[in-house]
Structures are given as structure tokens and as C-alpha cells.
PDB file of N, CA and C in Angstrom:
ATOM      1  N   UNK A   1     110.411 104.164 126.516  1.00  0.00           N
ATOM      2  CA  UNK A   1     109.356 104.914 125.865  1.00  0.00           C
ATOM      3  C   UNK A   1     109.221 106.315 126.450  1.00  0.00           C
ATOM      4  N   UNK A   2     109.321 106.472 128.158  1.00  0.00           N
ATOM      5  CA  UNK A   2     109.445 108.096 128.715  1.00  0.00           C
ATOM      6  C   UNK A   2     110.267 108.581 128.146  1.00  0.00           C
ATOM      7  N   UNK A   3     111.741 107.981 128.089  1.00  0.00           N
ATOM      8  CA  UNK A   3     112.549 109.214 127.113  1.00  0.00           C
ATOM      9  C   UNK A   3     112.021 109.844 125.972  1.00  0.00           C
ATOM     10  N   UNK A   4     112.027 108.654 124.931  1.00  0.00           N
ATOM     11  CA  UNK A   4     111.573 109.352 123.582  1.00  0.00           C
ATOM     12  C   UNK A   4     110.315 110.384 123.469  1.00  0.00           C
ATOM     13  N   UNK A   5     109.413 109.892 124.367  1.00  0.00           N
ATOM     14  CA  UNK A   5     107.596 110.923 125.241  1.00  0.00           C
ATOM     15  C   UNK A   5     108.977 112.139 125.355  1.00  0.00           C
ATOM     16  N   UNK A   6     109.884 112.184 126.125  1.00  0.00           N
ATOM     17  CA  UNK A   6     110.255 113.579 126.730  1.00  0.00           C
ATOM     18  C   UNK A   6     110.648 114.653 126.012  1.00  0.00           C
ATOM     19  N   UNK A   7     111.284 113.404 124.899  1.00  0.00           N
ATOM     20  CA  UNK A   7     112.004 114.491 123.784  1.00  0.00           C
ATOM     21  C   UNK A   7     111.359 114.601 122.235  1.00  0.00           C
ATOM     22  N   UNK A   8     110.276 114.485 122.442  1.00  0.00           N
ATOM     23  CA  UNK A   8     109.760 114.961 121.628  1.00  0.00           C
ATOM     24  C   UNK A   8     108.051 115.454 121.823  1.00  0.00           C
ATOM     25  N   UNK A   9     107.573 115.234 122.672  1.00  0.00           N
ATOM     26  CA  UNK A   9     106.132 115.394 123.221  1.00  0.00           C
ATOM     27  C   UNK A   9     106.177 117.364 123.438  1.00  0.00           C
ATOM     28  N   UNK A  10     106.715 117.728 123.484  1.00  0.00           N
ATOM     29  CA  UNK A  10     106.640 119.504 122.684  1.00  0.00           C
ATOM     30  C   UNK A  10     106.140 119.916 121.956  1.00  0.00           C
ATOM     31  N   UNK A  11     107.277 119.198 121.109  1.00  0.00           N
ATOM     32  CA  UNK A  11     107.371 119.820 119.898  1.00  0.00           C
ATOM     33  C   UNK A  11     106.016 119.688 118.604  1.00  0.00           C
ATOM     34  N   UNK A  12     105.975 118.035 119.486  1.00  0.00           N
ATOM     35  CA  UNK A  12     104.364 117.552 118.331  1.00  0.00           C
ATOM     36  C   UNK A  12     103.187 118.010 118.960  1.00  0.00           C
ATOM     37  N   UNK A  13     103.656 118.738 120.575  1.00  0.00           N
ATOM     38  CA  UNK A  13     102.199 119.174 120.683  1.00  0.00           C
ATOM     39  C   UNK A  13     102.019 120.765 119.960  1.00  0.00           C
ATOM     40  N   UNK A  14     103.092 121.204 120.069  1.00  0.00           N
ATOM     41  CA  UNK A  14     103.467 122.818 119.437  1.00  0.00           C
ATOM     42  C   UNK A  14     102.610 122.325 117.708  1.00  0.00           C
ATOM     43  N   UNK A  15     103.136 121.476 116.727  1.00  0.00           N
ATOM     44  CA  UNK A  15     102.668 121.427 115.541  1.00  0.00           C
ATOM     45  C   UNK A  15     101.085 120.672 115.788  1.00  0.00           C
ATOM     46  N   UNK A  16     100.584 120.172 116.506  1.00  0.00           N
ATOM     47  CA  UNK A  16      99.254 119.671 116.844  1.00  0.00           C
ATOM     48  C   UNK A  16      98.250 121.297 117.064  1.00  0.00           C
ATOM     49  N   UNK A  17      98.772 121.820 117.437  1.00  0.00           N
ATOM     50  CA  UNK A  17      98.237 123.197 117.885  1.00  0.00           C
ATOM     51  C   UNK A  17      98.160 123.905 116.596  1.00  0.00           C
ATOM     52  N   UNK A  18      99.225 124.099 116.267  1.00  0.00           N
ATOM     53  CA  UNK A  18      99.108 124.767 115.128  1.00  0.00           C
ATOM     54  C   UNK A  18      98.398 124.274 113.758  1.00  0.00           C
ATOM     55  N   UNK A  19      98.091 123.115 114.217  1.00  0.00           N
ATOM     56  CA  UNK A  19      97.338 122.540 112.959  1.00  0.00           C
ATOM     57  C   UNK A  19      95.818 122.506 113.450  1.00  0.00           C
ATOM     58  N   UNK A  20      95.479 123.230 114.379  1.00  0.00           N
ATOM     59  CA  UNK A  20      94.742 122.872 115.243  1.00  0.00           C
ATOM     60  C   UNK A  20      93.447 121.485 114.846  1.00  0.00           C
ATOM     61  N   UNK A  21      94.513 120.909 115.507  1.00  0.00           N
ATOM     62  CA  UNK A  21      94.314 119.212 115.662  1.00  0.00           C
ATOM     63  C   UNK A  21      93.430 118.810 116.959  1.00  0.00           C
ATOM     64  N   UNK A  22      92.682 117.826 116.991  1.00  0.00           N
ATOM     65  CA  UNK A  22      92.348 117.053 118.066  1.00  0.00           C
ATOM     66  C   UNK A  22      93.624 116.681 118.565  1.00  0.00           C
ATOM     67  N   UNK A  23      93.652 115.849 119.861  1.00  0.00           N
ATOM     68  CA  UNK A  23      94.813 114.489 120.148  1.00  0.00           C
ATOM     69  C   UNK A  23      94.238 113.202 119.173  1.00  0.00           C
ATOM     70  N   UNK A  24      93.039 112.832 118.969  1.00  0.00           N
ATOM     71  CA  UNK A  24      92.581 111.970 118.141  1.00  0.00           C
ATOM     72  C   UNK A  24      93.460 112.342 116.575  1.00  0.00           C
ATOM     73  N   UNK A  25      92.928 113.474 115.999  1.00  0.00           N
ATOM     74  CA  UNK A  25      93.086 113.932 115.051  1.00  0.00           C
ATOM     75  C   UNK A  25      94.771 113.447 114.405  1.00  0.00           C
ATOM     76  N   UNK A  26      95.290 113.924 115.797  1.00  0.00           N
ATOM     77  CA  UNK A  26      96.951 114.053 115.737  1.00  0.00           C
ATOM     78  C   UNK A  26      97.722 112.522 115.616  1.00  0.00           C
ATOM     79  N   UNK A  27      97.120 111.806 116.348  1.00  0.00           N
ATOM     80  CA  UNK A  27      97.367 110.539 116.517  1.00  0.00           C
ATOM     81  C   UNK A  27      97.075 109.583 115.479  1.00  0.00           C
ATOM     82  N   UNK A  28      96.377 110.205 114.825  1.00  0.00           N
ATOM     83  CA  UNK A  28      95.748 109.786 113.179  1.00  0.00           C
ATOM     84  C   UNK A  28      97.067 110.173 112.263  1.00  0.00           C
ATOM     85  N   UNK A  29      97.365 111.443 112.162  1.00  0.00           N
ATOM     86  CA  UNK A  29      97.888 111.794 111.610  1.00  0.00           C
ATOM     87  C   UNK A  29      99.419 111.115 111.351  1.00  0.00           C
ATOM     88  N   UNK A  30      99.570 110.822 112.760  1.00  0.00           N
ATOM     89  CA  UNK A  30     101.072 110.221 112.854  1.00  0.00           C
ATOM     90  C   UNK A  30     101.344 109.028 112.258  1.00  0.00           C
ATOM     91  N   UNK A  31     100.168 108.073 112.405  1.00  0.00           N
ATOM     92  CA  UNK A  31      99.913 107.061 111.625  1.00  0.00           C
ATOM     93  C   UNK A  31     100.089 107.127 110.827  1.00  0.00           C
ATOM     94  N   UNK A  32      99.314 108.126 109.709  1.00  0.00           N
ATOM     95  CA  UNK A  32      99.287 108.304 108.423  1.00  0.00           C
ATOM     96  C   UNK A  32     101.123 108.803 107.943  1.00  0.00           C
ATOM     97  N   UNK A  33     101.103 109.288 108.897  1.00  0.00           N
ATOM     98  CA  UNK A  33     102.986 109.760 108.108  1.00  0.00           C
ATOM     99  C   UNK A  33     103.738 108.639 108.516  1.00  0.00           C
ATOM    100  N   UNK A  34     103.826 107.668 109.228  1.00  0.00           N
ATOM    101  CA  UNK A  34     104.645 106.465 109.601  1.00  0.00           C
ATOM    102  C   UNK A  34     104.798 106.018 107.900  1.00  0.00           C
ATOM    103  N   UNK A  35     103.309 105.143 107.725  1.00  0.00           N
ATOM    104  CA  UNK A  35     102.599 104.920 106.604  1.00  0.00           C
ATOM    105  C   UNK A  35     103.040 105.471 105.163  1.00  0.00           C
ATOM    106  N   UNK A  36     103.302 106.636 105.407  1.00  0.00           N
ATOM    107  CA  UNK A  36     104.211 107.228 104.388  1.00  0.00           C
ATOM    108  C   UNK A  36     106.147 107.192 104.126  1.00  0.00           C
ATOM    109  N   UNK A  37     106.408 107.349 105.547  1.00  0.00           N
ATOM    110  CA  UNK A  37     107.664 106.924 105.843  1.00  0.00           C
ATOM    111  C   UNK A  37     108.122 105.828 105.232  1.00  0.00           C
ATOM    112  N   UNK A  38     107.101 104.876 105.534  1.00  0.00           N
ATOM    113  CA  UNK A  38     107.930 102.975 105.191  1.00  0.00           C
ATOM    114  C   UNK A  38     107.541 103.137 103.364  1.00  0.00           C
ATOM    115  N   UNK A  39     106.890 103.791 102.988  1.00  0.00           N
ATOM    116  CA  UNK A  39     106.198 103.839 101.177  1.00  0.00           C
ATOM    117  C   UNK A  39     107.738 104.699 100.897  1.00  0.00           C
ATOM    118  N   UNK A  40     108.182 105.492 101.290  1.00  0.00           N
ATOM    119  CA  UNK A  40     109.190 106.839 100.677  1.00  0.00           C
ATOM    120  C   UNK A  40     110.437 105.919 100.807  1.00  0.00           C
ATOM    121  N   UNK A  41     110.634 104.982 101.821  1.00  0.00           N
ATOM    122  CA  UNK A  41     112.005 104.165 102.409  1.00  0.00           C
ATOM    123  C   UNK A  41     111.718 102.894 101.557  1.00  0.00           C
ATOM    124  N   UNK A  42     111.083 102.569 100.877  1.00  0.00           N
ATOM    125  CA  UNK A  42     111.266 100.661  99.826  1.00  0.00           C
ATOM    126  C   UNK A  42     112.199 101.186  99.120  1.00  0.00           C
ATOM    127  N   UNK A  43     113.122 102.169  98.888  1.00  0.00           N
ATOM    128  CA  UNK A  43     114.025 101.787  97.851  1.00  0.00           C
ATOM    129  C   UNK A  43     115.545 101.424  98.570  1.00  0.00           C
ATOM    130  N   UNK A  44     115.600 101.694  99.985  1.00  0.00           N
ATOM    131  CA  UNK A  44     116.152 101.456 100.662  1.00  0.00           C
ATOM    132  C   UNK A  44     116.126 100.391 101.464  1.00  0.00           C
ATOM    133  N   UNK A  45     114.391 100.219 102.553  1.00  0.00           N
ATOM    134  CA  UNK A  45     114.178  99.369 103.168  1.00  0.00           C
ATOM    135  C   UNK A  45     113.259  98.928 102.400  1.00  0.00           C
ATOM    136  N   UNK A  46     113.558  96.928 102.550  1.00  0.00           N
ATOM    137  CA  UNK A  46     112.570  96.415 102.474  1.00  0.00           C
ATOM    138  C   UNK A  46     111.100  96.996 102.686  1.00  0.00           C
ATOM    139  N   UNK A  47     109.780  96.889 102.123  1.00  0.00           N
ATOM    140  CA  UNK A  47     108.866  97.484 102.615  1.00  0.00           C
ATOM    141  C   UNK A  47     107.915  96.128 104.068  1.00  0.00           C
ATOM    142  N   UNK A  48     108.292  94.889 103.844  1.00  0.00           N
ATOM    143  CA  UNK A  48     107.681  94.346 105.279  1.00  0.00           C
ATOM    144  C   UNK A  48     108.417  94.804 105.928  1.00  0.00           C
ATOM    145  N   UNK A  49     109.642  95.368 106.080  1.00  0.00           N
ATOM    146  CA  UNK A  49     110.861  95.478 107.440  1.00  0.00           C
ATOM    147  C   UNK A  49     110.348  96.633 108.216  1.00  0.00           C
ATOM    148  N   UNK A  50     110.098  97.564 106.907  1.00  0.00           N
ATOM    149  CA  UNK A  50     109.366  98.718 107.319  1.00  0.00           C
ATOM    150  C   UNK A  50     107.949  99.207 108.035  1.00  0.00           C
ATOM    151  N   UNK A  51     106.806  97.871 107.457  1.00  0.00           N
ATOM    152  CA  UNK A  51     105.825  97.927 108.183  1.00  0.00           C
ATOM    153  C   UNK A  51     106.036  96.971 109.655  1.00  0.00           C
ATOM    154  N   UNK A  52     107.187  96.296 109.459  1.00  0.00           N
ATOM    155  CA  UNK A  52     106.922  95.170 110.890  1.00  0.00           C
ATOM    156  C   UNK A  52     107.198  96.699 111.994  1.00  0.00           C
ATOM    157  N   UNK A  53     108.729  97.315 111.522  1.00  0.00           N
ATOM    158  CA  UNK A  53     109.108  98.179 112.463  1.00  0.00           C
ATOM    159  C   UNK A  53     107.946  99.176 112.877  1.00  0.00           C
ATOM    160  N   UNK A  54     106.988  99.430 112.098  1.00  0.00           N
ATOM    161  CA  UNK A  54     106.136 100.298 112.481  1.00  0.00           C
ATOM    162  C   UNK A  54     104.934  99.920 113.479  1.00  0.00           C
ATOM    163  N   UNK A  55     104.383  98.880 113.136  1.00  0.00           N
ATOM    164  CA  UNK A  55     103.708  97.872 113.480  1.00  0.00           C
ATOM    165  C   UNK A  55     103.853  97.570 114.920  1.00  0.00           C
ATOM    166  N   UNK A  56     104.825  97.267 114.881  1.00  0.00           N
ATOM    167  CA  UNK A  56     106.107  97.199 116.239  1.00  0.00           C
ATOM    168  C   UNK A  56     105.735  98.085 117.274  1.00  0.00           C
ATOM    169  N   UNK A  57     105.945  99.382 116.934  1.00  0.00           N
ATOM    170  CA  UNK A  57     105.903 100.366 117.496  1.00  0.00           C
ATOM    171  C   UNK A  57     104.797 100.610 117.935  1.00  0.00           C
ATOM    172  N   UNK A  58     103.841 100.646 116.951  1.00  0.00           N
ATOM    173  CA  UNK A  58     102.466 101.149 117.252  1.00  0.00           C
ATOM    174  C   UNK A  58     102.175 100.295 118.833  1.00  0.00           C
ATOM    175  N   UNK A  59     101.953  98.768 118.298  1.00  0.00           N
ATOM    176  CA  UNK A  59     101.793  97.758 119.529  1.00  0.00           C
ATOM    177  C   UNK A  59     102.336  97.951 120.794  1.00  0.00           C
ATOM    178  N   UNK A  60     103.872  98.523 120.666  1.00  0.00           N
ATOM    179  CA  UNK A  60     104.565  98.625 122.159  1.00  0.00           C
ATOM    180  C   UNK A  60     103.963 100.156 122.806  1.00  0.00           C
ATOM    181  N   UNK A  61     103.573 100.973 121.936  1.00  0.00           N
ATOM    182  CA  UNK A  61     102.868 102.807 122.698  1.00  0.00           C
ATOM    183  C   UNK A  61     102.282 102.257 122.897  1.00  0.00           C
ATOM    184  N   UNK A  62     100.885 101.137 122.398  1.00  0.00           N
ATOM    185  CA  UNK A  62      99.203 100.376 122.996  1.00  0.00           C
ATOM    186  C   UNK A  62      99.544 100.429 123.996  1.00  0.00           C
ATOM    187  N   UNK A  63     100.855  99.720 124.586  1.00  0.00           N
ATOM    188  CA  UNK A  63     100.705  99.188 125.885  1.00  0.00           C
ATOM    189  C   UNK A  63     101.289  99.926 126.689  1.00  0.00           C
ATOM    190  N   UNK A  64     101.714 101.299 126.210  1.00  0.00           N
ATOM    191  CA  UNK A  64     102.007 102.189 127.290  1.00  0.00           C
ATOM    192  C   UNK A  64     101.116 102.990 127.649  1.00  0.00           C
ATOM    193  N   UNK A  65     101.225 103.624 128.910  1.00  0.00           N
ATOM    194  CA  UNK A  65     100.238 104.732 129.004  1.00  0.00           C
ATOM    195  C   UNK A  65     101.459 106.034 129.595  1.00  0.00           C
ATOM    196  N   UNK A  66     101.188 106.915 128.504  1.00  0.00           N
ATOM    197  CA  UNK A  66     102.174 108.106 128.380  1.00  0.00           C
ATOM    198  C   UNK A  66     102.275 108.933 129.923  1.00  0.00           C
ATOM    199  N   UNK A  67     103.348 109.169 130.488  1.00  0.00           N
ATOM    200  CA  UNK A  67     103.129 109.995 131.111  1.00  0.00           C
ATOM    201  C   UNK A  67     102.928 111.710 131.095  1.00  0.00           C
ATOM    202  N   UNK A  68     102.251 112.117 132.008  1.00  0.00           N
ATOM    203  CA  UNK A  68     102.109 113.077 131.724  1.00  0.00           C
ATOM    204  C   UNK A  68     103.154 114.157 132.105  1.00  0.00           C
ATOM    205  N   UNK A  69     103.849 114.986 130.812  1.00  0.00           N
ATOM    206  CA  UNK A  69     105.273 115.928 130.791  1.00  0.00           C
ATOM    207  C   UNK A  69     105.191 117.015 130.841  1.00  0.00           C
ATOM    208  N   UNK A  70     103.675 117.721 130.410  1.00  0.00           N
ATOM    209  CA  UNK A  70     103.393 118.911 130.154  1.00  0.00           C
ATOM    210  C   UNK A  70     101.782 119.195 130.197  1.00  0.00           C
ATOM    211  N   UNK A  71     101.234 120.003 129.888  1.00  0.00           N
ATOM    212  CA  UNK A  71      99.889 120.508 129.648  1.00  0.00           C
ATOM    213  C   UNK A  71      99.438 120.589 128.531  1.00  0.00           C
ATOM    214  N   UNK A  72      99.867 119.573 128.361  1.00  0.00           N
ATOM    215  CA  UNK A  72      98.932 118.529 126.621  1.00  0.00           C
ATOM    216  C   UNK A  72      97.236 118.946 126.812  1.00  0.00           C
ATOM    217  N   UNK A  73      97.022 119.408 125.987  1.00  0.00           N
ATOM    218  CA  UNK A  73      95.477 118.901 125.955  1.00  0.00           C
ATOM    219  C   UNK A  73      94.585 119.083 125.112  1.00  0.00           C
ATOM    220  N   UNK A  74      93.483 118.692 125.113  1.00  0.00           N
ATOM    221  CA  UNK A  74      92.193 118.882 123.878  1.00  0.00           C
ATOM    222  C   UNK A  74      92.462 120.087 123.206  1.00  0.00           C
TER     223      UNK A  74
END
């Protein structure tokens, strides 16, 4: 999970900013585009395959606690 945090925790804080987002806000947001992801992919993926994988995911970040890479903040 630190890798993927490393290589990409920038870039979404760079577009969090610019959207000027909460971290709440942002974290919403990501949801909401997962959510969209697995709806745009049923013609490809199954759509349970798509929510388990997401689902998935969400559950395994719960149980992480991110480290800190940069000067993320409110």
C-alpha cells in the first residue's frame, strides 16, 4: 500500500488543491469516481467483479494508516 501512497499521493494532492477540496471532500470524491469506473467497465467487467475489486480496496486502505510522504494538508 506505501508504494502505490508514494506514487501517486502528489499528484492527487496537486488536483485536491486545485479543486480546492477538503481531504474529506477528496476522499469522497475518489469514491465517487471508483463508483463510476466499475459503471463505465460492465461492458467489459462483470459489474460484481468490479464492485468486489473496489470494495476490496476500500476495506484494505480502512486498515491502513497512510504514511506520511509529503505536506498533505487541510
Amino acid at each position: 500500500m506505501l508504494a502505490t501512497q508514494a506514487l501517486v499521493e502528489t499528484d492527487l494532492d496537486e488536483i485536491r488543491k486545485k479543486h480546492r477540496l477538503t481531504l474529506d471532500q477528496a476522499a469522497r470524491a475518489g469514491a465517487i469516481a471508483a463508483a463510476i469506473m466499475v459503471q463505465k467497465c460492465a461492458g467489459v467487467v462483470d459489474p460484481q467483479v468490479g464492485f468486489q475489486v473496489a470494495t476490496y480496496g476500500f476495506v484494505e486502505g480502512a486498515k491502513t494508516v497512510p504514511q506520511r510522504l509529503s505536506a498533505a494538508s487541510e
